[in-house]
C-alpha atoms as a PDB file:
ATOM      1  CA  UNK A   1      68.748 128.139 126.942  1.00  0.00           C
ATOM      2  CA  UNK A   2      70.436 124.890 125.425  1.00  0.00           C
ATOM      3  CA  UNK A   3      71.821 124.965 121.469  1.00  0.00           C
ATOM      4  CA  UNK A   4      71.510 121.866 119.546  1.00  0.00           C
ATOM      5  CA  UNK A   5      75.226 120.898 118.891  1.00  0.00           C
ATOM      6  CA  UNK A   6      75.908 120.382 115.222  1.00  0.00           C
ATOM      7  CA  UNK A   7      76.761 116.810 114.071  1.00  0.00           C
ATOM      8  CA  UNK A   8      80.051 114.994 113.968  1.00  0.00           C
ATOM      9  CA  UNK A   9      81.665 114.964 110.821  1.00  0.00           C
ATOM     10  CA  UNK A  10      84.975 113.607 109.651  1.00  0.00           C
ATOM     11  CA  UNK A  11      86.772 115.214 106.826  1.00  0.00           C
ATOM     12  CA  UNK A  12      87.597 112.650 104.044  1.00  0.00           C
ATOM     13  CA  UNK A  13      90.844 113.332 101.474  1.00  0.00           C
ATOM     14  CA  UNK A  14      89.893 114.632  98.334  1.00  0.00           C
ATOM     15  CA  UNK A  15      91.591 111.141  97.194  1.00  0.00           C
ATOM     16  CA  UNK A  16      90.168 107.821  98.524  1.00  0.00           C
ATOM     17  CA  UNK A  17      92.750 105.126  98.734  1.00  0.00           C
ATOM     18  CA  UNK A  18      92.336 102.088  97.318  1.00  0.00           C
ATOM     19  CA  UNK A  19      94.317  98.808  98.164  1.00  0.00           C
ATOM     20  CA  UNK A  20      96.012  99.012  96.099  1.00  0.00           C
ATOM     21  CA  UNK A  21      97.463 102.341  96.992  1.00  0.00           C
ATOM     22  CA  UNK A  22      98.092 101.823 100.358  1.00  0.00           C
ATOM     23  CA  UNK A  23     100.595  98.989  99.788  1.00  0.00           C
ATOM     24  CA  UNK A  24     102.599 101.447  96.729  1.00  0.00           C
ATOM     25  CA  UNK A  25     102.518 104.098  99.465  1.00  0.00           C
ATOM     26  CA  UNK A  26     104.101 101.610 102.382  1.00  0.00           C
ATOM     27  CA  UNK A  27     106.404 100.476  99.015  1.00  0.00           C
ATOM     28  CA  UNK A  28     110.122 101.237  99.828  1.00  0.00           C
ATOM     29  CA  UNK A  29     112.468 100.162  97.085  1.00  0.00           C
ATOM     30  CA  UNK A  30     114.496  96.948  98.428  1.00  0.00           C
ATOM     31  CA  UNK A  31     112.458  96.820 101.487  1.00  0.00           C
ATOM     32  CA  UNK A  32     110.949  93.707 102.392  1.00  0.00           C
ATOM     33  CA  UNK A  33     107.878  93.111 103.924  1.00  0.00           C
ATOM     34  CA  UNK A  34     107.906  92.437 107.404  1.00  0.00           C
ATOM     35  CA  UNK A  35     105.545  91.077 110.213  1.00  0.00           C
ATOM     36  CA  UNK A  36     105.334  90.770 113.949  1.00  0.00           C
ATOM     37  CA  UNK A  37     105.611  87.727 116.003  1.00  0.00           C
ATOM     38  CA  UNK A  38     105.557  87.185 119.425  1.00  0.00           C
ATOM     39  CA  UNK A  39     107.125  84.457 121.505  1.00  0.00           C
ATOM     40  CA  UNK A  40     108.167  84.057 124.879  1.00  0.00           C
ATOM     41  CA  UNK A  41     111.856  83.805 125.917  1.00  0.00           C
ATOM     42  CA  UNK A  42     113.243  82.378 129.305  1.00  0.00           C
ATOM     43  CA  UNK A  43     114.596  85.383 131.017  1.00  0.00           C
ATOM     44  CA  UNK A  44     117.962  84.616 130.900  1.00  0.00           C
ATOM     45  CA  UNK A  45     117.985  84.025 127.416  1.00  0.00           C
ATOM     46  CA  UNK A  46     116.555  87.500 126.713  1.00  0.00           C
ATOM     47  CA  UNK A  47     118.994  89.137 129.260  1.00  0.00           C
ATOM     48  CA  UNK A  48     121.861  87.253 127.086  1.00  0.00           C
ATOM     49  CA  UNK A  49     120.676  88.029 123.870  1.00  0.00           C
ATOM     50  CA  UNK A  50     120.396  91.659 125.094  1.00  0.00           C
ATOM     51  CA  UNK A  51     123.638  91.765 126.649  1.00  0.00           C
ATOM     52  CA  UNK A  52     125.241  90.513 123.500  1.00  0.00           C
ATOM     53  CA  UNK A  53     123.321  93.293 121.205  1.00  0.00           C
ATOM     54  CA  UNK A  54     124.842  96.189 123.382  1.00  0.00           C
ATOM     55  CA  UNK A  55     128.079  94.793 123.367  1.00  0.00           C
ATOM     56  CA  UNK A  56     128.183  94.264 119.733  1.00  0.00           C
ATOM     57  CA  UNK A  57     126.544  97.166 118.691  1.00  0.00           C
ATOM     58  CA  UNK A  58     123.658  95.000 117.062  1.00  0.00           C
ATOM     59  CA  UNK A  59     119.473  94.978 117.600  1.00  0.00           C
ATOM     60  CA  UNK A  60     117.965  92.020 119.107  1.00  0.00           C
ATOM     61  CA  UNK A  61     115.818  92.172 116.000  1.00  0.00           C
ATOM     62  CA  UNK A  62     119.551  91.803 113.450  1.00  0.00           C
ATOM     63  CA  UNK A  63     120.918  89.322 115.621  1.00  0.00           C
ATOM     64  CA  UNK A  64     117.231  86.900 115.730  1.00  0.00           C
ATOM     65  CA  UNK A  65     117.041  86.999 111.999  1.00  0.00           C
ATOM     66  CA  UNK A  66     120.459  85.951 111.021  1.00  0.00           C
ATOM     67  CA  UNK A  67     119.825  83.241 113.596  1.00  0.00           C
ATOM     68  CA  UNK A  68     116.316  82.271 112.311  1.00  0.00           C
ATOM     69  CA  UNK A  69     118.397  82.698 108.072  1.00  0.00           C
ATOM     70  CA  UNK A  70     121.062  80.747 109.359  1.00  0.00           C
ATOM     71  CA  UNK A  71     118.939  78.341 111.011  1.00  0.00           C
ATOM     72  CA  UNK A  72     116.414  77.331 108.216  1.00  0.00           C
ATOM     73  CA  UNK A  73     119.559  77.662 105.606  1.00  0.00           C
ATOM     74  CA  UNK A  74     121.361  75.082 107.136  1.00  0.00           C
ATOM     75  CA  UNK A  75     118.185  72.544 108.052  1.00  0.00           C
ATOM     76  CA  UNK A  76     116.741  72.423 104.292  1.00  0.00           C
END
């Protein structure tokens, strides 16, 4: 004997969100917004630039973007 299975159904929020919503839920006050980007490194530059971030108790991620800031600060 074979049961017909009942259909898939996804349970919605009693609240849809909106655009506008999502970005004042993401919101954090003095946050900025941030994105991704991907490059490649030569090895031994990313071994460095590790090496360097355990040593000084930094993130690659601190240590690139006060690079990048100082960078672009100093060439406008």
């Amino acid at each position: 004997m074979t049961r017909k299975k009942d259909s898939f159904t996804i349970a919605r929020s009693e609240r849809e969100a909106t655009v506008g919503d999502v970005v004042a839920d993401r919101f954090v006050d003095g946050a900025e917004a941030e994105t991704t980007k991907t490059f490649r490194l030569p090895v031994r530059l990313s071994r460095a630039l590790k090496i360097h971030a355990a040593q000084t108790g930094q993130t690659e991620k601190e240590i690139l973007i006060r690079l990048i800031s100082d960078y672009l600060d100093s060439n406008q």
